[in-house]
Structures are given as C-alpha cells and as structure tokens.
Protein backbone atom coordinates (compact mmCIF):
# COMPACT_ATOMS: atom_id res chain seq x y z
CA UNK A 1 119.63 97.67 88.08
CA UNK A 2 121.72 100.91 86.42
CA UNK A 3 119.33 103.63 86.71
CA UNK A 4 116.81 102.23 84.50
CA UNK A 5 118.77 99.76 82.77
CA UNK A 6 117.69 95.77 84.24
CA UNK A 7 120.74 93.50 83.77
CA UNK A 8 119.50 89.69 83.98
CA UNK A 9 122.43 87.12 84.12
CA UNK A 10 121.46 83.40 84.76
CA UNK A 11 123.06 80.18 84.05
CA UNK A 12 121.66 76.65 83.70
CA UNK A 13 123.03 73.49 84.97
CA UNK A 14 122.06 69.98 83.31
CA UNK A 15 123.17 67.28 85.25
CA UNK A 16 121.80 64.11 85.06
CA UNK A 17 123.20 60.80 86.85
CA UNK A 18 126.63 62.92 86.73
CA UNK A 19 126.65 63.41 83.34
CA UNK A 20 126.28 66.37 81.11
CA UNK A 21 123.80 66.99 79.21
CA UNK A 22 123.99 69.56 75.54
CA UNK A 23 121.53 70.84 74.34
CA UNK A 24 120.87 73.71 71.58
CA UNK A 25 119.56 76.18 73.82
CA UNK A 26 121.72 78.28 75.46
CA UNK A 27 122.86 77.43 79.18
CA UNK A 28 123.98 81.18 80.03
CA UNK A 29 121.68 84.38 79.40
CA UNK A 30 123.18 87.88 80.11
CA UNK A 31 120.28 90.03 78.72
CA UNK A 32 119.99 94.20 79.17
CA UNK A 33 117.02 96.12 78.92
CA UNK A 34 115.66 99.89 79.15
CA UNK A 35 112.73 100.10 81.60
CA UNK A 36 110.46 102.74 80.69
CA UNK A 37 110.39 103.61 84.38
CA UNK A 38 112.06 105.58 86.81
CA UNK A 39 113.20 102.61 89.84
CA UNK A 40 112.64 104.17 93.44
CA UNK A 41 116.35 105.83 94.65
CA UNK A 42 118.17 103.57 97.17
CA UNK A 43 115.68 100.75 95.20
CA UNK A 44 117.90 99.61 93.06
CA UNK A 45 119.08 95.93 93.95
CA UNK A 46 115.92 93.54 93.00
CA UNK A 47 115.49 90.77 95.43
CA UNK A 48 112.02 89.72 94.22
CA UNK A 49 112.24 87.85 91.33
CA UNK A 50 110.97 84.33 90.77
CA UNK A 51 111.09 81.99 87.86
CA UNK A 52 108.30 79.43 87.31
CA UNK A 53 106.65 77.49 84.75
CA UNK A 54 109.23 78.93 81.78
CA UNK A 55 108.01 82.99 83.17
CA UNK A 56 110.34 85.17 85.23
CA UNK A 57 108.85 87.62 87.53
CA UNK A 58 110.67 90.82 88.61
CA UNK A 59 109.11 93.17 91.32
CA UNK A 60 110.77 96.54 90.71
CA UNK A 61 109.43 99.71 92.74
CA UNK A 62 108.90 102.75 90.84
CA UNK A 63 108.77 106.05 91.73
CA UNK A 64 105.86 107.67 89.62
CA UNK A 65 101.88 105.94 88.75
CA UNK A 66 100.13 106.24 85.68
CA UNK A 67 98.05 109.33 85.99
CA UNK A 68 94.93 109.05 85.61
CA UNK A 69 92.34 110.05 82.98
CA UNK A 70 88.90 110.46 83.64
CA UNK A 71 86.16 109.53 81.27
CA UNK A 72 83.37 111.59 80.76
C-alpha cells in the first residue's frame, strides 16, 4: 500500500516432475490499483490476504464507514 494505491506482485511456479511447464497465461502479475478508500495511518502493510479457489482476498482497514441513510 502507497496511500491509497494497492500494489499486488505475485509470481507462479510450474514445476512438474522437475520440468517446466509454459503455458499462455502469464506466470508474473504486478497489478496497481486506486482504492476508493482512505487505509488506516500506520495500516499500511497488508498481511491478510489469501488466495483460494482462483479469488484473492485482501483485508485492508479503513479509516471512515459508509454513513448511513435512513429510510423513511
């Protein structure tokens, strides 16, 4: 994390019976996005992310909630 700017850099490793194995997806990601958030000061480093069933989860803390609306 850069302020509100989420930096994801990963790298996959096919190795199978000590060969390599190429395939047409890409085996290195270095993606940045804009959050639409402001990330808790001091909260910058994520630890909490997770990657399961082809879905990566990122816990972020933020410093503001929705507000709220009430319906009438």
């Amino acid at each position: 994390m850069n302020g509100n700017v989420l930096s994801i850099n990963a790298e996959k490793k096919d190795a199978v019976n000590g060969r390599t194995i190429m395939k047409q997806r890409p085996r290195v990601i270095d993606k940045k996005m804009r959050l639409p958030i402001t990330v808790k000061e001091g909260e910058e480093k994520v630890n909490s992310a997770k990657y399961a069933d082809g879905v990566l989860t990122i816990e972020i803390p933020i410093t503001k909630k929705g507000k709220e609306i009430s319906l009438d």
